[in-house]
C-alpha atoms as a PDB file:
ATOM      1  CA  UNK A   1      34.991  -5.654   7.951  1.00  0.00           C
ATOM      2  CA  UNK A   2      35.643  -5.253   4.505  1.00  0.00           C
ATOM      3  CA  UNK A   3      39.276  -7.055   4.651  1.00  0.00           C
ATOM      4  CA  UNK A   4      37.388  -9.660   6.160  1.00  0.00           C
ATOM      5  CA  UNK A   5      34.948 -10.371   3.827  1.00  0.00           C
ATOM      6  CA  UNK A   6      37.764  -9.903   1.071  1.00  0.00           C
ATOM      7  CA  UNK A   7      40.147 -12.640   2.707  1.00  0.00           C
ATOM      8  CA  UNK A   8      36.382 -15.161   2.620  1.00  0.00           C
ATOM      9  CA  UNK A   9      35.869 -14.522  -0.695  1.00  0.00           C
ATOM     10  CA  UNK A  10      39.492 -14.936  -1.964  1.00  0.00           C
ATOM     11  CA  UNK A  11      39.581 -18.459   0.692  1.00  0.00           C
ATOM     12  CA  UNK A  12      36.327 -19.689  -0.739  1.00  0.00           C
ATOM     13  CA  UNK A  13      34.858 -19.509   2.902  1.00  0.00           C
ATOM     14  CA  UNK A  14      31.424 -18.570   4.007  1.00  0.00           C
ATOM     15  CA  UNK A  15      31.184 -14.279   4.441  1.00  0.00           C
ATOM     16  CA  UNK A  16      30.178 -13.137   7.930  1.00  0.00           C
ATOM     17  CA  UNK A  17      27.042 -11.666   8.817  1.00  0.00           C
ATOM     18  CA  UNK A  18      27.643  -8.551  11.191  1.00  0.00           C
ATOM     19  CA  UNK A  19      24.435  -8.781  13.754  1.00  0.00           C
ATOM     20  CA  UNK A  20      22.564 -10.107  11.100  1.00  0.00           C
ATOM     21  CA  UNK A  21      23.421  -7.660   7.938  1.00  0.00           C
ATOM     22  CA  UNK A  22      25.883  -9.061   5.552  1.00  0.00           C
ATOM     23  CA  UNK A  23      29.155  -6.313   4.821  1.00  0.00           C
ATOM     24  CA  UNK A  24      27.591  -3.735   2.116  1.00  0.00           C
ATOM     25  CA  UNK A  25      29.845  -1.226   1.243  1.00  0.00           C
ATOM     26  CA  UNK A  26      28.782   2.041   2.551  1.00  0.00           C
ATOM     27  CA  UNK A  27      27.725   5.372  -0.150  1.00  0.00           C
ATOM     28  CA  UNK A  28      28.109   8.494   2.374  1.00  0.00           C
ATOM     29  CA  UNK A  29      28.134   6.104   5.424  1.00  0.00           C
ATOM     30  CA  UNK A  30      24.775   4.769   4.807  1.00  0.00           C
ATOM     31  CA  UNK A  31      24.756   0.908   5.980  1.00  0.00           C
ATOM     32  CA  UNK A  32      22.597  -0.597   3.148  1.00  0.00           C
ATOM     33  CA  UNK A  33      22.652   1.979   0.144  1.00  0.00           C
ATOM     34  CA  UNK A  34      20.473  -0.038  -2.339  1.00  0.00           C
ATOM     35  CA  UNK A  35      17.508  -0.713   0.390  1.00  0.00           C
ATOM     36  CA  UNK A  36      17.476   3.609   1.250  1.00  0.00           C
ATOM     37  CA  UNK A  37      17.657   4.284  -2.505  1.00  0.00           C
ATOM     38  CA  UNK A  38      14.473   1.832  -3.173  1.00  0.00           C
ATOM     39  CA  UNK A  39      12.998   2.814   0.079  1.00  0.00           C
ATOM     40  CA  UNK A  40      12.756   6.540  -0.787  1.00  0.00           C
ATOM     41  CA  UNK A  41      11.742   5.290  -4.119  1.00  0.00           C
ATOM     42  CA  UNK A  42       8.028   3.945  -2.375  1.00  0.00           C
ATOM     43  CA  UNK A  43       7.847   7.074  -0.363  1.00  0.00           C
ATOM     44  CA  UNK A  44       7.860   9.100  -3.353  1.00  0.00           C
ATOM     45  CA  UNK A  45       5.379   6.886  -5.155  1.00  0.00           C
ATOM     46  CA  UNK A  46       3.131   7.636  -1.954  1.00  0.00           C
ATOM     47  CA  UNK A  47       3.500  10.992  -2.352  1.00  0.00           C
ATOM     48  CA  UNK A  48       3.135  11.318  -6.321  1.00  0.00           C
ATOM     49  CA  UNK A  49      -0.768   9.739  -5.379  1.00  0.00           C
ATOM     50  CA  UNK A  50      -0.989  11.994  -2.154  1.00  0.00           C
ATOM     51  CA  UNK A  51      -1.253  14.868  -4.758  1.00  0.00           C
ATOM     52  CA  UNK A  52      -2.994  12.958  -7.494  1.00  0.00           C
ATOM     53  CA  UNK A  53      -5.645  11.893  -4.943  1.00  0.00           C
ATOM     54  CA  UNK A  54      -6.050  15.456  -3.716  1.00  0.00           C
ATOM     55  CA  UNK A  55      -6.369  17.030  -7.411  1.00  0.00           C
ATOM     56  CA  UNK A  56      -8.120  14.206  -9.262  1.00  0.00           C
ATOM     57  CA  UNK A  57     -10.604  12.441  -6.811  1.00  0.00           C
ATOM     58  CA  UNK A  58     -13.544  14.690  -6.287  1.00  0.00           C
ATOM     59  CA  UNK A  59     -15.026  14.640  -2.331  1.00  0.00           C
ATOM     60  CA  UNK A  60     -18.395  13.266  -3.756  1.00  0.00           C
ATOM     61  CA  UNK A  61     -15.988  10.065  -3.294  1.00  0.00           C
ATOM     62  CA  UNK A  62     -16.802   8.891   0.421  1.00  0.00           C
ATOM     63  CA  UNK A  63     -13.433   7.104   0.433  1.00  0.00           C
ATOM     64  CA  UNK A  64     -11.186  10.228  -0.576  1.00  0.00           C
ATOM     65  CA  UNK A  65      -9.958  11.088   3.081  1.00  0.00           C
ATOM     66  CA  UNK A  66      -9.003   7.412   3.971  1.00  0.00           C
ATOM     67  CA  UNK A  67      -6.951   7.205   0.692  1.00  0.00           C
ATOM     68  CA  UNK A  68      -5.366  10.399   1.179  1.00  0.00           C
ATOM     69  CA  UNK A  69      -4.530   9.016   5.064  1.00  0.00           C
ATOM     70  CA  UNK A  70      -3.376   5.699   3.529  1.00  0.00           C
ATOM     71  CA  UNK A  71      -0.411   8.073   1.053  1.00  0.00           C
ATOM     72  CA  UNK A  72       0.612   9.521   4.976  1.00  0.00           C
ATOM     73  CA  UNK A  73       0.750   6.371   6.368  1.00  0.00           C
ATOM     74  CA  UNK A  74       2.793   5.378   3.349  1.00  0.00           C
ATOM     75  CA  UNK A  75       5.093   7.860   3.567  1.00  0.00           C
ATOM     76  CA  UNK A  76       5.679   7.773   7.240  1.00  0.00           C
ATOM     77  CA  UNK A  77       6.509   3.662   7.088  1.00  0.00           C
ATOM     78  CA  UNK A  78       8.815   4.431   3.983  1.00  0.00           C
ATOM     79  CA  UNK A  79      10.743   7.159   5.956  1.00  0.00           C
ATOM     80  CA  UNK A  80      11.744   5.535   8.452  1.00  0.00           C
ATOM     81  CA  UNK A  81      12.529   2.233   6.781  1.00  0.00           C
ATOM     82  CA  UNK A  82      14.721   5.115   4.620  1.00  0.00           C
ATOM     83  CA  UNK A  83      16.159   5.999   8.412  1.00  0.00           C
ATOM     84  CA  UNK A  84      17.032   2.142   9.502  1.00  0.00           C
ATOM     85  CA  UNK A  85      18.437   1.493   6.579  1.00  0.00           C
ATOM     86  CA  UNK A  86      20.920   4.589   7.166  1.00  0.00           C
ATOM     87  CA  UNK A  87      21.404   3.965  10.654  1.00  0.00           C
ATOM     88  CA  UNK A  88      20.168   0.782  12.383  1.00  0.00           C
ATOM     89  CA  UNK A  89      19.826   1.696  15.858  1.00  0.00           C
ATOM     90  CA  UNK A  90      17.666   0.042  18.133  1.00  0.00           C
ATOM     91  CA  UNK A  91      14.717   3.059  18.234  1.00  0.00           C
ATOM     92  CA  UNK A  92      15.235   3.401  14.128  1.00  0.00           C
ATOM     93  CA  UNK A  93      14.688  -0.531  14.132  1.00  0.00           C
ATOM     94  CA  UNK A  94      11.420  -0.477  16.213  1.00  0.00           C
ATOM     95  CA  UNK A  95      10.223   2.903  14.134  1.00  0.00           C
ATOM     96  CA  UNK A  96      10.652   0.880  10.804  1.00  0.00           C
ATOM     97  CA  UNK A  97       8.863  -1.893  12.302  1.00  0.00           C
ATOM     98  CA  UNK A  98       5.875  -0.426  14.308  1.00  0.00           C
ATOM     99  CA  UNK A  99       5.453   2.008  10.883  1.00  0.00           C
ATOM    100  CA  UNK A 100       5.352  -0.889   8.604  1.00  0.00           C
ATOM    101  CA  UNK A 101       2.604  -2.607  10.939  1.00  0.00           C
ATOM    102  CA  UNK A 102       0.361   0.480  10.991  1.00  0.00           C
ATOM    103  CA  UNK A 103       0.557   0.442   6.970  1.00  0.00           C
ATOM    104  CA  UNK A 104      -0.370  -3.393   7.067  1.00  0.00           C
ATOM    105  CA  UNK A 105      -3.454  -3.039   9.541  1.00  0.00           C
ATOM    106  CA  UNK A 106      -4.627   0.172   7.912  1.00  0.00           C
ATOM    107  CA  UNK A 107      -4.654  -1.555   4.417  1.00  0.00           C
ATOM    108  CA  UNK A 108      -6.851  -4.063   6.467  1.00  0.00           C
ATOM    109  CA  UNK A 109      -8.823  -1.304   7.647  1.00  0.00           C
ATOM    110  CA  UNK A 110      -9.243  -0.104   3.972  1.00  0.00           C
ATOM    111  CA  UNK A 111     -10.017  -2.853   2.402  1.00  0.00           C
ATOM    112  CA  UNK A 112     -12.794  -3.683   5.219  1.00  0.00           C
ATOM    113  CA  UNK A 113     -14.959  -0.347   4.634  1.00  0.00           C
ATOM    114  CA  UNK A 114     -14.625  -0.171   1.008  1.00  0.00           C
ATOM    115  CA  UNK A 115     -15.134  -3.627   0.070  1.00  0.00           C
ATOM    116  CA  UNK A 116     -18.397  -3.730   2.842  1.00  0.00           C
ATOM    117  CA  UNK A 117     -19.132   0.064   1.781  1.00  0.00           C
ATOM    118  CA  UNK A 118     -19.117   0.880   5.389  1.00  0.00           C
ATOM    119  CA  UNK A 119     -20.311   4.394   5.501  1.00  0.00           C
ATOM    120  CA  UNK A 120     -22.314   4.624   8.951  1.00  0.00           C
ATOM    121  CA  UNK A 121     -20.271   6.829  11.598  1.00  0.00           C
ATOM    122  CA  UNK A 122     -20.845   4.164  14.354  1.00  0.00           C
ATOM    123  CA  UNK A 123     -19.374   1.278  12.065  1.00  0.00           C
ATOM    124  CA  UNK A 124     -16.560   2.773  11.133  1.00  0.00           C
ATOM    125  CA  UNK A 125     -15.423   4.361  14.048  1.00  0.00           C
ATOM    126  CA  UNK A 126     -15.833   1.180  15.794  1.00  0.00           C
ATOM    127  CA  UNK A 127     -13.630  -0.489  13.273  1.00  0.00           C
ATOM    128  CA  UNK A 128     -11.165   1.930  13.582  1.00  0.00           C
ATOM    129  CA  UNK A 129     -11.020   1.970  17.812  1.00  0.00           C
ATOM    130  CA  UNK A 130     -10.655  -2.042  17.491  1.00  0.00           C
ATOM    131  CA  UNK A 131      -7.710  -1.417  14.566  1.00  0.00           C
ATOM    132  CA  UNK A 132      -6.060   1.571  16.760  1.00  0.00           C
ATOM    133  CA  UNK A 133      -6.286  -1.440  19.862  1.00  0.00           C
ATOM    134  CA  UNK A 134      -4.614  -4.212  17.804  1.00  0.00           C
ATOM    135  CA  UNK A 135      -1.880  -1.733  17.075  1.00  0.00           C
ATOM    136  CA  UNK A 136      -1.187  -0.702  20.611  1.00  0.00           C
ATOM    137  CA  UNK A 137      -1.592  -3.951  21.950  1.00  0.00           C
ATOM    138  CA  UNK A 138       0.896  -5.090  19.031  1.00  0.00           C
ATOM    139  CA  UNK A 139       3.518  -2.220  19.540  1.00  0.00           C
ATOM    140  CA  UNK A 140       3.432  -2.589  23.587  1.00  0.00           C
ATOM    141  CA  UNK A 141       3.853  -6.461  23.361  1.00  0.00           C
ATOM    142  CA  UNK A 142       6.699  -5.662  21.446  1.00  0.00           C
ATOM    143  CA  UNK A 143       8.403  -3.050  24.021  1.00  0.00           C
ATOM    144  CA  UNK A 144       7.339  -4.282  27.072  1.00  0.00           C
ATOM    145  CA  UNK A 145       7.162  -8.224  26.896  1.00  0.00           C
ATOM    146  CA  UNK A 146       9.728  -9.235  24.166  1.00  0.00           C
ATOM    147  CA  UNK A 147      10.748  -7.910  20.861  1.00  0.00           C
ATOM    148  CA  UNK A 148       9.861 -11.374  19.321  1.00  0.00           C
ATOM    149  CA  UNK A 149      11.149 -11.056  15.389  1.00  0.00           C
ATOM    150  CA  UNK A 150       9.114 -14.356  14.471  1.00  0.00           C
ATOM    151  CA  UNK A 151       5.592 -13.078  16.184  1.00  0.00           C
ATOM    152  CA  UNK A 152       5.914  -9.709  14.578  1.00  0.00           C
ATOM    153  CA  UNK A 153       6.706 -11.464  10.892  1.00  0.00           C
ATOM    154  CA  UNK A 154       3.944 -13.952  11.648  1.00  0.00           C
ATOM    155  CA  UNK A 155       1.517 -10.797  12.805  1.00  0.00           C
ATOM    156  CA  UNK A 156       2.353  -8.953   9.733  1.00  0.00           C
ATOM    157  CA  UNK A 157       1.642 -11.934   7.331  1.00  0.00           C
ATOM    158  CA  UNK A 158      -1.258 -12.961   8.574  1.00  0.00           C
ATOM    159  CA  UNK A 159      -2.739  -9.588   8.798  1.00  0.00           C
ATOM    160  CA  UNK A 160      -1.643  -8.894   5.063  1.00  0.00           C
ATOM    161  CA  UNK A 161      -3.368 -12.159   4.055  1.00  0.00           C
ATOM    162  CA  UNK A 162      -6.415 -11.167   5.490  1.00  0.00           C
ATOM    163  CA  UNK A 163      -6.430  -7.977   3.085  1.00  0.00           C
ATOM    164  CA  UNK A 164      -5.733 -10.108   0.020  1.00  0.00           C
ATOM    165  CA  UNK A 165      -8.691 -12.543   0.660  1.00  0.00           C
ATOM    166  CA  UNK A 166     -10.927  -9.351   1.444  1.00  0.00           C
ATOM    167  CA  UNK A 167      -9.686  -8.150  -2.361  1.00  0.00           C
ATOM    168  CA  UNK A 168      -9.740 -11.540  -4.127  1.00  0.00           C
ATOM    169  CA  UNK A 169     -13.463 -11.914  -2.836  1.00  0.00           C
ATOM    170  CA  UNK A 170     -14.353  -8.738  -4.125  1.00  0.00           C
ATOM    171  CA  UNK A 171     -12.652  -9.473  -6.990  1.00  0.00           C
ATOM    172  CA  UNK A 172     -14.135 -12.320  -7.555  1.00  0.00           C
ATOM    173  CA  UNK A 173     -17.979 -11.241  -7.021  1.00  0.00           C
ATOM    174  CA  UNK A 174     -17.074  -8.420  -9.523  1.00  0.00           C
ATOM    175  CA  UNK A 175     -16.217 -11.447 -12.526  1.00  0.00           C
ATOM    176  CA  UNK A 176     -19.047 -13.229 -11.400  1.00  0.00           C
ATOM    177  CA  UNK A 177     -21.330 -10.380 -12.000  1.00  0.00           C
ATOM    178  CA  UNK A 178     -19.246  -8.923 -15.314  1.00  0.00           C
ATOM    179  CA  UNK A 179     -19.607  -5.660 -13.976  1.00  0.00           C
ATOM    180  CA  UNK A 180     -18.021  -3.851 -17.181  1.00  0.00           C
ATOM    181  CA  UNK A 181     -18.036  -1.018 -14.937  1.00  0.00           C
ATOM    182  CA  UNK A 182     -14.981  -2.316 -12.231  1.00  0.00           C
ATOM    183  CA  UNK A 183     -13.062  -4.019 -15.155  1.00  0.00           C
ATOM    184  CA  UNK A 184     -10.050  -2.650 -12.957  1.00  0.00           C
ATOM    185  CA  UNK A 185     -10.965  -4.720 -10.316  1.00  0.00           C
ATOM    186  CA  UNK A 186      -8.147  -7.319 -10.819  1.00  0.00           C
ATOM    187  CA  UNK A 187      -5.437  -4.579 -10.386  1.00  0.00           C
ATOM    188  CA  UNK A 188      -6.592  -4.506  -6.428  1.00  0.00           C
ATOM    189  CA  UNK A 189      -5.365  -8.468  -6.502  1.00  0.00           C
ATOM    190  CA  UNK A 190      -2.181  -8.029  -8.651  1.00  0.00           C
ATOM    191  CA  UNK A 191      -0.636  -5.340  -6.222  1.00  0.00           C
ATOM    192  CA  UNK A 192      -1.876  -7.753  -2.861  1.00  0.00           C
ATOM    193  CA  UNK A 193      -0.687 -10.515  -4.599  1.00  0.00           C
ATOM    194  CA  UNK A 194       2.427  -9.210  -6.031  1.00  0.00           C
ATOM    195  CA  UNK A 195       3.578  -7.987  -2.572  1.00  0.00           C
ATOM    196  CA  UNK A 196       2.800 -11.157  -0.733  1.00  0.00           C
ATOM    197  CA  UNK A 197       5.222 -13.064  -3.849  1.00  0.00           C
ATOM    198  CA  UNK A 198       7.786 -10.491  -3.322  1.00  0.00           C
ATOM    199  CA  UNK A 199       7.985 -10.981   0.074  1.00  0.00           C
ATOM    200  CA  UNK A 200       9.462 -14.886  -0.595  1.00  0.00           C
ATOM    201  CA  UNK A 201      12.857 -12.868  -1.366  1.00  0.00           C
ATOM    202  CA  UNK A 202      13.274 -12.803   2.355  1.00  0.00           C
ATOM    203  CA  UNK A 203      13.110 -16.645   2.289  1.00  0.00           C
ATOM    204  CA  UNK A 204      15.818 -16.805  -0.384  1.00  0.00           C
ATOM    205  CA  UNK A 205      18.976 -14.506   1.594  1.00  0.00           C
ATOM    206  CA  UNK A 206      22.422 -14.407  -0.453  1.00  0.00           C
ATOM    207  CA  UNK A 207      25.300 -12.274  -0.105  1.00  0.00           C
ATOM    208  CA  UNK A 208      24.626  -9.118  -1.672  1.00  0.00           C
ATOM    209  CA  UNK A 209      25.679  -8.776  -5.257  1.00  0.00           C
ATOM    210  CA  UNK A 210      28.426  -6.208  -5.618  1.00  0.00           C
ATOM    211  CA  UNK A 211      27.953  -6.362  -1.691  1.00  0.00           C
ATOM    212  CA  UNK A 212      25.321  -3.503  -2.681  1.00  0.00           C
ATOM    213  CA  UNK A 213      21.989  -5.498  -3.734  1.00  0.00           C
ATOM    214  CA  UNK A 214      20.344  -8.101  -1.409  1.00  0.00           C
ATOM    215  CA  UNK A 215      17.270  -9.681  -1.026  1.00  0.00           C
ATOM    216  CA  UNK A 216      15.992  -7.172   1.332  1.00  0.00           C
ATOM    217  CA  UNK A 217      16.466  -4.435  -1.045  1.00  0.00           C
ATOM    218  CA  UNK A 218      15.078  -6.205  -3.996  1.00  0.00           C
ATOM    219  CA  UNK A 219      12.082  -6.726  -1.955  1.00  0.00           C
ATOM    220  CA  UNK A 220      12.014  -2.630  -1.416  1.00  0.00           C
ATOM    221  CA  UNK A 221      12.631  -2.460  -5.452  1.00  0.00           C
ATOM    222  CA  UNK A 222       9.395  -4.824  -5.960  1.00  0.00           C
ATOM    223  CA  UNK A 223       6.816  -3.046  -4.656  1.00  0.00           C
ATOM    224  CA  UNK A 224       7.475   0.326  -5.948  1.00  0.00           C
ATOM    225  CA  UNK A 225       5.950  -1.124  -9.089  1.00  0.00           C
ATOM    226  CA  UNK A 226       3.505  -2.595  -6.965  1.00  0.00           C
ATOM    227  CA  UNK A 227       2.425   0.369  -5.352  1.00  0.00           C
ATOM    228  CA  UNK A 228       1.497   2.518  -8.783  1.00  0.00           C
ATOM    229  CA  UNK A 229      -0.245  -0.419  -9.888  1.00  0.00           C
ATOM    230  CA  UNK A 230      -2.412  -0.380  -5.994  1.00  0.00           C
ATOM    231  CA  UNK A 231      -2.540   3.614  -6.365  1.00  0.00           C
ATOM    232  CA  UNK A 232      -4.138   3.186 -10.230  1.00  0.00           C
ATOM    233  CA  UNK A 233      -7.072   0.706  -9.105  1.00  0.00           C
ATOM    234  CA  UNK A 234      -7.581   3.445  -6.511  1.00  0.00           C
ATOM    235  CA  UNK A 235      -8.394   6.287  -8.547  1.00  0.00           C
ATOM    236  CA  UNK A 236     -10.093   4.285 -11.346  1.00  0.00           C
ATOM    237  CA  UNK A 237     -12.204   2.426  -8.135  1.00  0.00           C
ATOM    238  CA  UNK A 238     -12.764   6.479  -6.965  1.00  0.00           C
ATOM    239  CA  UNK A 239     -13.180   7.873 -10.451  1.00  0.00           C
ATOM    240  CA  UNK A 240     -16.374   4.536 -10.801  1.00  0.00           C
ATOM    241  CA  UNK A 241     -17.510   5.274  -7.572  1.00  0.00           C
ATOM    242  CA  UNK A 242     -17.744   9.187  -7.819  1.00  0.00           C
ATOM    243  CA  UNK A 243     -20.247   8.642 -11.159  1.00  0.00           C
ATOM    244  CA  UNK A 244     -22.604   6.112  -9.380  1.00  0.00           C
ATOM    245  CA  UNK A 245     -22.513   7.835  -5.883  1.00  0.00           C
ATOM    246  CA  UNK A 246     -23.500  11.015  -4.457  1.00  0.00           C
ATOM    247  CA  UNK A 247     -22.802  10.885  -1.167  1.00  0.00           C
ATOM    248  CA  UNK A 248     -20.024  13.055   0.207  1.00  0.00           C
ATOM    249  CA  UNK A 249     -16.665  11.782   1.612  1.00  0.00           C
ATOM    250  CA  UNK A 250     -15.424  12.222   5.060  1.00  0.00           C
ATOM    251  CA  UNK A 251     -12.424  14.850   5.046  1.00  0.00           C
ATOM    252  CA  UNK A 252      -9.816  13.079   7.314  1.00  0.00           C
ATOM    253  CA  UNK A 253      -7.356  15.787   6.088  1.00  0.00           C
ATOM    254  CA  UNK A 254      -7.393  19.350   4.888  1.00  0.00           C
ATOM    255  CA  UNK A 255      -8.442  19.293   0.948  1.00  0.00           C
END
């Protein structure tokens, strides 16, 4: 593969893409060494704020659970994008994708019953049995009907989009009313937005430079940045919401 791609680059001809990866070279035969590095590089951000939420974010904070759950669901989707980027196999493939989706449609599901202060039992397990359907329904469409790449790109986007406006319109209500007190309010819309603009790397695919760095994997370098800057407005929206607020969080997982 490699004395392929040589001869194309010496000939001036296009470089082959091997079932749709261009020819990295291989670290320890991983297949796409810059997107594990970067990918384990999010997972340990998650974590970092797993234990940061747990030690800093007192359980007067109704929204402590679901942020811890959130670092989980983090860390699970940044695992196994760490495992397809070792091996792509056809199960590591759908893990990477069906673990990114639950990330995307639980930062929906965040962003719904904190920005709506949703804090009723009946509301928000009702959100959450519609969220847990949409998932299912999205993950067996996948399996059993087709493994449509387009659909589950579109699915993702539009879902993602849907968080961002929930943000921006908090975000905006918050400047309207000067509220001195959520002055970290625009963080929220930087990390939503910053994502979504990092994301447009996938539009612009080039042969890796050094045949180790590709779009893909400066996508995964992005939003490591992007994800401290999320995890900050959630402990200064926690630290805010633990002085005006005394009622008591639900404990999704053990303190």
């Amino acid at each position: 593969m490699q004395a392929v791609t040589d001869r194309a680059l010496e000939e001036g001809s296009g470089v082959y893409q091997y079932y749709g990866k261009w020819p990295f070279y291989r670290c320890f035969g991983i297949q796409e060494p810059a997107s594990v590095l970067f990918s384990i590089g999010n997972g340990l951000v998650h974590a970092y704020y797993f234990r940061q939420i747990q030690k800093h974010v007192s359980w007067r904070n109704f929204y402590k659970g679901f942020m811890l759950l959130y670092t989980v669901i983090g860390m699970n989707a940044w695992l196994w994008s760490t495992v397809f980027h070792s091996r792509d196999t056809k199960f590591t493939e759908l893990m990477d994708y069906f673990s990114a989706a639950l990330l995307v449609l639980y930062s929906l599901y965040y962003a719904i019953i904190r920005v709506y202060r949703l804090t009723r039992s009946l509301f928000i397990q009702a959100l959450g049995v519609l969220f847990i359907c949409l998932f299912v329904a999205h993950v067996g469409y996948l399996t059993i009907v087709t493994f449509d790449y387009v659909y589950n790109m579109y699915a993702n986007v539009a879902v993602g989009g849907c968080q961002i406006a929930v943000w921006l319109g908090w975000f905006l209500v918050q400047s309207k009313q000067q509220t001195v007190a959520r002055s970290y309010a625009h963080l929220a819309v930087i990390s939503g937005v910053g994502v979504s603009l990092a994301m447009c790397l996938e539009l612009f695919d080039f042969f890796p430079l050094f045949r180790v760095f590709d779009a893909h994997s400066l996508w995964h370098l992005a939003t490591i940045p992007l994800s401290i800057v999320w995890y900050r407005f959630l402990i200064a929206d926690s630290t805010n919401e633990a002085n005006t607020n005394s009622y008591t969080s639900v404990k999704l997982l053990p303190a």
